[in-house]
C-alpha atoms as a PDB file:
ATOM      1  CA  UNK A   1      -5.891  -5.680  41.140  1.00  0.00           C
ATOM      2  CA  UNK A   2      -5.634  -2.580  38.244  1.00  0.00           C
ATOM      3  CA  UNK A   3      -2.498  -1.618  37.479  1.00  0.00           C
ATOM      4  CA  UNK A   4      -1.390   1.350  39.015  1.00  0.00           C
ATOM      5  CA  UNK A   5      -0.079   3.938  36.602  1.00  0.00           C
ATOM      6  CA  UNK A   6       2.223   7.069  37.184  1.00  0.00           C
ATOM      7  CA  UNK A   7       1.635   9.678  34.301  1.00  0.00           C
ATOM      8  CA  UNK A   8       4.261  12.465  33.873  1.00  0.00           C
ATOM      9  CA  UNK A   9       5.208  14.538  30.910  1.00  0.00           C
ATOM     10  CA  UNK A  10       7.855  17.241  29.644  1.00  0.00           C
ATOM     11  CA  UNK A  11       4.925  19.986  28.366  1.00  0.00           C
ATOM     12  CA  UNK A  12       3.407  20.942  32.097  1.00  0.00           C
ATOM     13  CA  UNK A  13       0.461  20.016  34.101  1.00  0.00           C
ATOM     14  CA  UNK A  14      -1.779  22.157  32.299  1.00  0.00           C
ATOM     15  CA  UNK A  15      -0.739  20.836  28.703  1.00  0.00           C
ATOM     16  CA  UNK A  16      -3.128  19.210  26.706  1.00  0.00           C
ATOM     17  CA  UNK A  17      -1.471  16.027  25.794  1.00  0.00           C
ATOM     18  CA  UNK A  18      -1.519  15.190  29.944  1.00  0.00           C
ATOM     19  CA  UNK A  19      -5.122  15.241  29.454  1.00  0.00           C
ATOM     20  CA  UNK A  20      -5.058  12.659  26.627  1.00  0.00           C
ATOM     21  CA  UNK A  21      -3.166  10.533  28.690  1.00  0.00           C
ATOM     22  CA  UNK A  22      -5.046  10.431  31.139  1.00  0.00           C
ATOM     23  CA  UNK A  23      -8.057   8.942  29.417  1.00  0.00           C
ATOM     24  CA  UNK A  24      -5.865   6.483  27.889  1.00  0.00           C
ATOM     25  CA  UNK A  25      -4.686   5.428  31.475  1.00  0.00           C
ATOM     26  CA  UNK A  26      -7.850   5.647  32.727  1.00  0.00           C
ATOM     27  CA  UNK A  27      -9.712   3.505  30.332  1.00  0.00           C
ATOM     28  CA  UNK A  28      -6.485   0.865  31.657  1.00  0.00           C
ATOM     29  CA  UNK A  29      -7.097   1.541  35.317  1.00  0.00           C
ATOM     30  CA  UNK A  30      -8.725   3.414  37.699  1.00  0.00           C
ATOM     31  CA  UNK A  31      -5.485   3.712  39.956  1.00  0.00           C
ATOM     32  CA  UNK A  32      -4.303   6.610  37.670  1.00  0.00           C
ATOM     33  CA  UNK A  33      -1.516   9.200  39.553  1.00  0.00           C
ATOM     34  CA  UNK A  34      -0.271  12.558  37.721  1.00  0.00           C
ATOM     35  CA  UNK A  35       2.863  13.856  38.725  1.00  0.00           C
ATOM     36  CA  UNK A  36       4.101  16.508  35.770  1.00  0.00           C
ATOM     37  CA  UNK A  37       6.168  19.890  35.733  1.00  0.00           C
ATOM     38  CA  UNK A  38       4.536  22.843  36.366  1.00  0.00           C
ATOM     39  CA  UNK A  39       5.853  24.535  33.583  1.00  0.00           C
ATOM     40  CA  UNK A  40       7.544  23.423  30.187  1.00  0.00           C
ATOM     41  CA  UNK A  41      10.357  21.043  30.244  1.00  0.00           C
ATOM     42  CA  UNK A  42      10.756  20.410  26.686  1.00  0.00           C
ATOM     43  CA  UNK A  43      14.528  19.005  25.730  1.00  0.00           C
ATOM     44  CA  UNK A  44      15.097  18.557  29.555  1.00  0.00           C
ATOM     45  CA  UNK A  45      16.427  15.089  28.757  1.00  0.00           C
ATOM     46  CA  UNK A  46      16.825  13.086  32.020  1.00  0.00           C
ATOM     47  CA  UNK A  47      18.004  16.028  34.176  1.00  0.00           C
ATOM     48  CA  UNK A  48      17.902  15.717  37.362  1.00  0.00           C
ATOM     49  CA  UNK A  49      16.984  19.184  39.777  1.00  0.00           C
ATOM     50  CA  UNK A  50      20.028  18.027  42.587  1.00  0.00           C
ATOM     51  CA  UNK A  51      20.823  20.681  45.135  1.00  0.00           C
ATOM     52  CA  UNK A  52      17.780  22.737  44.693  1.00  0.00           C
ATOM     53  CA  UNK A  53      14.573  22.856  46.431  1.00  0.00           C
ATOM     54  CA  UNK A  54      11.606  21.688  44.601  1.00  0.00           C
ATOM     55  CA  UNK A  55       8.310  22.036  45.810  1.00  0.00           C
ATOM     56  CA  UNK A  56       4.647  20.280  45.583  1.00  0.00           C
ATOM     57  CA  UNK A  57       1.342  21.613  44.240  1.00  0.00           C
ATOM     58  CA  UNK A  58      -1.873  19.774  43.987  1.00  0.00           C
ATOM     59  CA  UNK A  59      -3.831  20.199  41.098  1.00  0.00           C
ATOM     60  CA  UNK A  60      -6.391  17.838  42.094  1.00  0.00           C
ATOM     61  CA  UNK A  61      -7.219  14.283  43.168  1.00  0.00           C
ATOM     62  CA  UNK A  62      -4.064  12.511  42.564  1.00  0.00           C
ATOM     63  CA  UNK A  63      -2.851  15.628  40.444  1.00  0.00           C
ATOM     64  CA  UNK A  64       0.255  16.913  41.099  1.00  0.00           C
ATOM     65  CA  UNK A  65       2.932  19.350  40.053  1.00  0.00           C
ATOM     66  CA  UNK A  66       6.687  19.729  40.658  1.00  0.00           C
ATOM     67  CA  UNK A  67       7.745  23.260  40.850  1.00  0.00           C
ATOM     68  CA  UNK A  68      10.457  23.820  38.376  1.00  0.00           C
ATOM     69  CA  UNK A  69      10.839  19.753  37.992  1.00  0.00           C
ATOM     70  CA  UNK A  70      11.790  18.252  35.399  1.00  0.00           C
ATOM     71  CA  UNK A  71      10.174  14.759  34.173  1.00  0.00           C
ATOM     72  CA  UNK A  72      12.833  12.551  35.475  1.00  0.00           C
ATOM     73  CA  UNK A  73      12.018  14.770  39.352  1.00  0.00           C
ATOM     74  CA  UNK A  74       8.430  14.221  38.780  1.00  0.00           C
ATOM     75  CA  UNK A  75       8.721  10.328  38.348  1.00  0.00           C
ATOM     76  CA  UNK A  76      11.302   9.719  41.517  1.00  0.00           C
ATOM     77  CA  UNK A  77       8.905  12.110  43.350  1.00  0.00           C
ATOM     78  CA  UNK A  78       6.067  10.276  42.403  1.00  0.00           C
ATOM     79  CA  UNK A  79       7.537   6.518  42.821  1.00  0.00           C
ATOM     80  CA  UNK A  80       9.376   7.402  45.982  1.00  0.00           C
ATOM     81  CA  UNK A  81       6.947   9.400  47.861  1.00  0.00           C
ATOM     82  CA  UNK A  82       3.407  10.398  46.686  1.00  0.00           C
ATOM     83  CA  UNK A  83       2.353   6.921  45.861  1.00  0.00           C
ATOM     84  CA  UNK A  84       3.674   5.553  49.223  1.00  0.00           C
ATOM     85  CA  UNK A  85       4.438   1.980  49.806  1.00  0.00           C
ATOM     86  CA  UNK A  86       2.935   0.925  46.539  1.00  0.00           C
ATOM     87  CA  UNK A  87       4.889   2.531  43.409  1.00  0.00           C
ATOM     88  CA  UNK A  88       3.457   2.673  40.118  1.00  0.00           C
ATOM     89  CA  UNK A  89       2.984  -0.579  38.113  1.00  0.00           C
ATOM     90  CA  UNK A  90       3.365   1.461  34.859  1.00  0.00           C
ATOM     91  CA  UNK A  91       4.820   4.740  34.122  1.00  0.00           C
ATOM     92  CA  UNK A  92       3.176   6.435  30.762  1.00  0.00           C
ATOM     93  CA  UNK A  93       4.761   9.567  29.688  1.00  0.00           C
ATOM     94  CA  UNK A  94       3.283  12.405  27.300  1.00  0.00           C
ATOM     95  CA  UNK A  95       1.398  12.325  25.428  1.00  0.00           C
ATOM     96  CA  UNK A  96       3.700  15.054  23.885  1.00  0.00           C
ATOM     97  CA  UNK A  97       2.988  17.443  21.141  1.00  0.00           C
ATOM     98  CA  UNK A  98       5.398  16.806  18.510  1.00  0.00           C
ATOM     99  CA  UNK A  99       7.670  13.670  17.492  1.00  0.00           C
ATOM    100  CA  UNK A 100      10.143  12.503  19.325  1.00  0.00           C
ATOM    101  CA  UNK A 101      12.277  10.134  16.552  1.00  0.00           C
ATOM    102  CA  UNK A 102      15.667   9.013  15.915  1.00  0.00           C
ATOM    103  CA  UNK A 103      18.388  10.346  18.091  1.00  0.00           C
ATOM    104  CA  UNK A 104      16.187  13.513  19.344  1.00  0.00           C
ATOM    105  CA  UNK A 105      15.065  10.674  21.543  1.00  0.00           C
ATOM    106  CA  UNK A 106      18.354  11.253  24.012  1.00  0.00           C
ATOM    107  CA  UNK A 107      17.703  14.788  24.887  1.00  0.00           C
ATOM    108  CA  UNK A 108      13.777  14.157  24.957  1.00  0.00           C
ATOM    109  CA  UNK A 109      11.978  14.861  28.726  1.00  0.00           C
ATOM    110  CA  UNK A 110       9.267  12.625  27.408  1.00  0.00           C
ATOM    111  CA  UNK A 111      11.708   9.570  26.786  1.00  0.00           C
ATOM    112  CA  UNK A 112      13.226  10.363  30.460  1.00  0.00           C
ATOM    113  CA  UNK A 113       9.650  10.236  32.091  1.00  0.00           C
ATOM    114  CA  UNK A 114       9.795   6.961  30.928  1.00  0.00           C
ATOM    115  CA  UNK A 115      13.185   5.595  31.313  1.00  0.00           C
ATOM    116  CA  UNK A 116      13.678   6.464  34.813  1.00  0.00           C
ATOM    117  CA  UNK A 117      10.106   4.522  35.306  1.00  0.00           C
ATOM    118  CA  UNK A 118      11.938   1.837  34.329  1.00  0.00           C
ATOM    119  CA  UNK A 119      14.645   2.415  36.509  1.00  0.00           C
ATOM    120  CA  UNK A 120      12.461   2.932  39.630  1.00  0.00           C
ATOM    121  CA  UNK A 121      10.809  -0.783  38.777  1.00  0.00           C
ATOM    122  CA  UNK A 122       7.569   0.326  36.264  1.00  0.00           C
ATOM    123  CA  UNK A 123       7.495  -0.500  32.649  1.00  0.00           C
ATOM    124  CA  UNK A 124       7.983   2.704  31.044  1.00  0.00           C
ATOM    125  CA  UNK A 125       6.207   4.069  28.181  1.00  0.00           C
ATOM    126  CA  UNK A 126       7.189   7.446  26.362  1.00  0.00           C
ATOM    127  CA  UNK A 127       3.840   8.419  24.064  1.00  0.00           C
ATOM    128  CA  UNK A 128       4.368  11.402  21.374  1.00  0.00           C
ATOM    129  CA  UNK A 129       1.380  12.354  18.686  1.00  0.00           C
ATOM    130  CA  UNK A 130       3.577  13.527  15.346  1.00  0.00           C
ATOM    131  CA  UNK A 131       2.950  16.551  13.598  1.00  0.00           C
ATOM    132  CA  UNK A 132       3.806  17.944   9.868  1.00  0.00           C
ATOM    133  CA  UNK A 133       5.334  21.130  10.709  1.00  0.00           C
ATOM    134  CA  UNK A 134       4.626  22.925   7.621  1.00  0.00           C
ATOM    135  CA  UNK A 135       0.950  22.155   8.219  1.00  0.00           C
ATOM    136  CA  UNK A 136       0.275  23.251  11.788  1.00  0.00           C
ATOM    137  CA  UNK A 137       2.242  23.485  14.958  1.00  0.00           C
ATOM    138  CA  UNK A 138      -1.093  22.346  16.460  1.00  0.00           C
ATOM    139  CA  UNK A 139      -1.221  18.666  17.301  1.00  0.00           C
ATOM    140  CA  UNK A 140      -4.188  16.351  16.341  1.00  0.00           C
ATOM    141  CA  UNK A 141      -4.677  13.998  19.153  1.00  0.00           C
ATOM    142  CA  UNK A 142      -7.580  12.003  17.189  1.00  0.00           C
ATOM    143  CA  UNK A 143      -5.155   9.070  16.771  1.00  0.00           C
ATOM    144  CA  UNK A 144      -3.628   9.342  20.402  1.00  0.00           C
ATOM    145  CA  UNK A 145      -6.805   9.093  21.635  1.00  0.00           C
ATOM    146  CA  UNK A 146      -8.255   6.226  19.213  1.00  0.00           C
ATOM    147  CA  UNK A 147      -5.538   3.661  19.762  1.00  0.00           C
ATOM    148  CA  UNK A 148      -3.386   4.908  22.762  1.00  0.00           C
ATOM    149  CA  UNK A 149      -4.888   2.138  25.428  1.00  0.00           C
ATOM    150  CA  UNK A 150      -4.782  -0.189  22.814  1.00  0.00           C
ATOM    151  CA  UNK A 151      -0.598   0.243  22.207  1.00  0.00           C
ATOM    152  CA  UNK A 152      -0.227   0.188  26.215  1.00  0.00           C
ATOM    153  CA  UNK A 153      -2.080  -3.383  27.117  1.00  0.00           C
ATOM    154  CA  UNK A 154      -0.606  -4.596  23.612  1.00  0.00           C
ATOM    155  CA  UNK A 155       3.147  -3.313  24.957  1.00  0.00           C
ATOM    156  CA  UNK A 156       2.394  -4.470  28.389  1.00  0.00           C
ATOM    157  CA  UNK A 157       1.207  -7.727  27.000  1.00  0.00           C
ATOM    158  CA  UNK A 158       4.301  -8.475  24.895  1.00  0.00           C
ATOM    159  CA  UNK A 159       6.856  -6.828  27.941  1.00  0.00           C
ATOM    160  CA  UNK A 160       8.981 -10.173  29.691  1.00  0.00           C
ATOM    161  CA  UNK A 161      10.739  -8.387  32.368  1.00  0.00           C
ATOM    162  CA  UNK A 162      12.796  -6.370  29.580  1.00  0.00           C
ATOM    163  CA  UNK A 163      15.588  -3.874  30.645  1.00  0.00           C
ATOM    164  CA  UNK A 164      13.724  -1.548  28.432  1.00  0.00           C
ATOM    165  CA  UNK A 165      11.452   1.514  27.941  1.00  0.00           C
ATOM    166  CA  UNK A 166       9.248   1.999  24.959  1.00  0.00           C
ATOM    167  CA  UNK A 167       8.991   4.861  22.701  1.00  0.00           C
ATOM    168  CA  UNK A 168       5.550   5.329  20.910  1.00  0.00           C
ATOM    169  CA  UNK A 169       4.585   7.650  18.273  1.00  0.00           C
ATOM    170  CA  UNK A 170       1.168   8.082  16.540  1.00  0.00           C
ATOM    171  CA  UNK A 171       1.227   9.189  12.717  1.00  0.00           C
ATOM    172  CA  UNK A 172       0.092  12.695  11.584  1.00  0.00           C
ATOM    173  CA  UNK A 173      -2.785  11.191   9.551  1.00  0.00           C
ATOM    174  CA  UNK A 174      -6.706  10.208   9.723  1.00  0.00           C
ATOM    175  CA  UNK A 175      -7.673   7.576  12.170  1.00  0.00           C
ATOM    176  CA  UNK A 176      -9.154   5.252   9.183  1.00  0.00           C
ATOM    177  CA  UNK A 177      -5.837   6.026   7.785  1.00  0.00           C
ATOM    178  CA  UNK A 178      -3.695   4.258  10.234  1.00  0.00           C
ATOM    179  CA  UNK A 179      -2.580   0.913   9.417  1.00  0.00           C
ATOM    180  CA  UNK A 180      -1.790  -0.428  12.794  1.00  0.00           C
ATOM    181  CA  UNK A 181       1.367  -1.139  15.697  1.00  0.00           C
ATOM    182  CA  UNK A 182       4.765  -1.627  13.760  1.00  0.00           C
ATOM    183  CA  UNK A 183       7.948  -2.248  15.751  1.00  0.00           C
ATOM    184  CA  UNK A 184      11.141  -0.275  14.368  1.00  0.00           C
ATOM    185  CA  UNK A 185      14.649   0.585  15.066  1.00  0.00           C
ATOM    186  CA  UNK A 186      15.217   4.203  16.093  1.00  0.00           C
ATOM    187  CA  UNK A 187      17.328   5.891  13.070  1.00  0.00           C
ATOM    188  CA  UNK A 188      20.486   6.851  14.340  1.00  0.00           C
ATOM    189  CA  UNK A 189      21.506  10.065  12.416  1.00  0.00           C
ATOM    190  CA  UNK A 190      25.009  10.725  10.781  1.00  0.00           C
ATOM    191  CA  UNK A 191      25.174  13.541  13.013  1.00  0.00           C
ATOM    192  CA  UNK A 192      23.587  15.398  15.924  1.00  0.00           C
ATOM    193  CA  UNK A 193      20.194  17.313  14.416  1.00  0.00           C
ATOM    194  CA  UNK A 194      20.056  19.936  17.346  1.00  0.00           C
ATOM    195  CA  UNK A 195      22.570  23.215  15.725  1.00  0.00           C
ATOM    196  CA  UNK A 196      23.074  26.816  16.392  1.00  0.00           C
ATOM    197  CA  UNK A 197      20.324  29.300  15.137  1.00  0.00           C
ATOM    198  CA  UNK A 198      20.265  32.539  14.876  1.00  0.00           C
ATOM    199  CA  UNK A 199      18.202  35.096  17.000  1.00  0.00           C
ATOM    200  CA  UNK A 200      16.779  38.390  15.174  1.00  0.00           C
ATOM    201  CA  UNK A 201      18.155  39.698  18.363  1.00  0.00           C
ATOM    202  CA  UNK A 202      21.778  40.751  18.093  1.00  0.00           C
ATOM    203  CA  UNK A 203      23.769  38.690  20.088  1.00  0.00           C
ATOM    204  CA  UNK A 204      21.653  35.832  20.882  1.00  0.00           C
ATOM    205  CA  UNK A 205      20.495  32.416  19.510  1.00  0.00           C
ATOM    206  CA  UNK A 206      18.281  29.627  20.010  1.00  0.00           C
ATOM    207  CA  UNK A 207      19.068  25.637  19.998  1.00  0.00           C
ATOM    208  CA  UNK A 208      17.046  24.266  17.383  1.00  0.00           C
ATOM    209  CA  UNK A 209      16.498  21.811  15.236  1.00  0.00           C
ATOM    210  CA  UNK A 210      16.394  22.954  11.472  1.00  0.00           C
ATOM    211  CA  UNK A 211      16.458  20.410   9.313  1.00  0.00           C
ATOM    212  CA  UNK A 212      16.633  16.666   9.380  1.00  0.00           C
ATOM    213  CA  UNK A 213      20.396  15.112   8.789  1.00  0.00           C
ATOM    214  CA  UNK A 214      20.524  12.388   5.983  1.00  0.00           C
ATOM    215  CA  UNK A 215      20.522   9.621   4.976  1.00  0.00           C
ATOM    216  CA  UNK A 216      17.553   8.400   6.533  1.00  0.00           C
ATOM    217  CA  UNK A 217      16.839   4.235   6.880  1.00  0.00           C
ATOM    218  CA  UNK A 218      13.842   3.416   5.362  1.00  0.00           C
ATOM    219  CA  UNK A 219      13.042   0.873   8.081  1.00  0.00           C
ATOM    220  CA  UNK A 220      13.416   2.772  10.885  1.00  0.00           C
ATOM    221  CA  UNK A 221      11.107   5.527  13.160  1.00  0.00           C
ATOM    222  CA  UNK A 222      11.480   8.467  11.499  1.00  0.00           C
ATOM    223  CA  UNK A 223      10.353   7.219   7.688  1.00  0.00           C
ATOM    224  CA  UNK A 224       8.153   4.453   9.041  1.00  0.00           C
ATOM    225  CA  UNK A 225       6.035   7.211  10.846  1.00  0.00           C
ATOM    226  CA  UNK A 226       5.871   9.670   8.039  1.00  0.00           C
ATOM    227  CA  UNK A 227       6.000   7.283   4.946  1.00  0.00           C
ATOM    228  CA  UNK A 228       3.801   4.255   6.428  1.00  0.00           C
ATOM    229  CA  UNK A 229       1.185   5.498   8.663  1.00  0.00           C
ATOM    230  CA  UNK A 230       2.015   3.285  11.317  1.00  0.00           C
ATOM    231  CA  UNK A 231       2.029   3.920  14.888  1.00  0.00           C
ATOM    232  CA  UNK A 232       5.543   3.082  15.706  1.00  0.00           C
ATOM    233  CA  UNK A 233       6.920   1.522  18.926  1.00  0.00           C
ATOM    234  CA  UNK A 234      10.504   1.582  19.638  1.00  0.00           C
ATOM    235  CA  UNK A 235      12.039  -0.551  22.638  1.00  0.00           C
ATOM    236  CA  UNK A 236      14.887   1.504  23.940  1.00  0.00           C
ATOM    237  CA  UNK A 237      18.119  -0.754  26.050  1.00  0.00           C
ATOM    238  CA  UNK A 238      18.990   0.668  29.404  1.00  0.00           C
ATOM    239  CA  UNK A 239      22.019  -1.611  29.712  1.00  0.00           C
ATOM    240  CA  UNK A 240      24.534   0.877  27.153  1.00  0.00           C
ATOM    241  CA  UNK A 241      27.395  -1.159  26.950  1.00  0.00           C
ATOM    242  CA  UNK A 242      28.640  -1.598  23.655  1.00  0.00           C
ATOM    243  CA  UNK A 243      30.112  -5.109  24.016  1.00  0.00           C
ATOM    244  CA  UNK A 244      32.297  -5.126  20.999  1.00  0.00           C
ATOM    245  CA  UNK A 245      33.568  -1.726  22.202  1.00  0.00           C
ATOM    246  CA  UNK A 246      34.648  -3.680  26.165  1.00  0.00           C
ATOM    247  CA  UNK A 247      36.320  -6.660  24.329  1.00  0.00           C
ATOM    248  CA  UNK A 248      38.666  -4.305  22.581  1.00  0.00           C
ATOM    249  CA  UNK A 249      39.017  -1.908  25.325  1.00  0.00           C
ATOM    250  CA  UNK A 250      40.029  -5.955  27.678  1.00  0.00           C
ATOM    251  CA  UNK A 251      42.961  -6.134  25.210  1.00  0.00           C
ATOM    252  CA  UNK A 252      44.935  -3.259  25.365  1.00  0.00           C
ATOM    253  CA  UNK A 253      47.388  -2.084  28.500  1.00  0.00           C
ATOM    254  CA  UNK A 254      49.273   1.080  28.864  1.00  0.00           C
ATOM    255  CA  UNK A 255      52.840   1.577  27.443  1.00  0.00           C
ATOM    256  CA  UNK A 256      55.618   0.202  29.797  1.00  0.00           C
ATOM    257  CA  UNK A 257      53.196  -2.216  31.744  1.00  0.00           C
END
């Protein structure tokens, strides 16, 4: 029996890197399910739309959108409903324009699409093709497209019933240039990235991201991707607890008890 896949994303139905995702799932399976926003959902992190309506449109065989959903919606909607008694194997998220490295990784609607597969019983898999900003905003999706199928039946292959999803990004480079599947720590930054910026617009002001705190480990996503032309894959814990954190937190008692 194919696996049955679930593809969501955090750029829209209509985005391109949907469309390369699809391929890749398809050349996995040929029980292959969309369920994406209908609009962008970009930094939506793993929001969830409670106490408002949301609505369905189809887009196509097994195409569907989620009127102002977010990814995290989109996947519950998908596992809990469209697919019926038979939920999604695999959940495959993306493939988004744009890295999504380090600690950006916690606000990213990509990552969500895939964690919550996880949590709905899928092995989850976040997919982002990397860009060099000061090139082109426009992504390449030569190398999503080359080796994307390959890094899901190699993750699948190597997954043991992990409490994990997987976050996958593809170099900004040639395909002949790529020098294969490297496994990395996500680089936790000395501070949040995502500041205040200023709108030409008196009074306003976006949430960006303008430049890259440091230091940066040389060993993990963010200079593995742009130094070493790897496609990196980063296995992300669902189970938070910081264990050193509980032991301490076992030993102390209020004042006066």
């Amino acid at each position: 029996m194919s696996l049955r896949i679930l593809i969501t994303n955090d750029d829209g139905i209509d985005a391109p890197g949907i469309g390369v995702m699809a391929e890749i799932a398809q050349a996995i399976s040929d029980d292959v399910w969309i369920v994406a926003p209908d609009g962008n959902q970009s930094g939506a992190g793993h929001r969830f739309s409670f106490g408002r309506e949301l609505s369905f449109e189809r887009h196509g065989e097994r195409r569907f959108a989620v009127t102002g959903g977010s990814p995290a919606d989109c996947v519950v909607a998908g596992m809990t409903h469209i697919l019926g008694d038979r939920p999604a194997d695999l959940v495959l998220s993306g493939v988004n324009a744009g890295q999504n490295l380090g600690d950006i990784v916690n606000c990213s609607g990509t990552a969500a699409g895939a964690r919550e597969g996880v949590l709905q019983g899928a092995i989850g898999i976040a997919m982002s093709q990397s860009m060099d900003y000061e090139v082109t905003h426009k992504p390449d999706w030569s190398n999503a497209t080359r080796f994307g199928a390959d890094v899901v039946r190699a993750i699948v292959a190597a997954h043991s019933g992990d409490d994990v999803f997987y976050n996958v990004n593809f170099p900004f480079c040639a395909v002949d240039e790529v020098v294969g599947l490297t496994a990395v720590a996500h680089q936790r930054f000395s501070r949040s990235p995502i500041r205040y910026y200023p709108s030409d617009n008196d009074g306003h002001f976006f949430m960006a991201i303008p430049e890259t705190p440091l230091p940066l480990d040389p060993e993990a996503d963010f200079e593995v991707l742009r130094r070493g032309n790897a496609i990196t894959v980063t296995p992300f814990a669902l189970q938070q607890t910081h264990r050193g954190a509980l032991e301490r937190l076992g030993s102390i008692a209020l004042k006066g008890q």
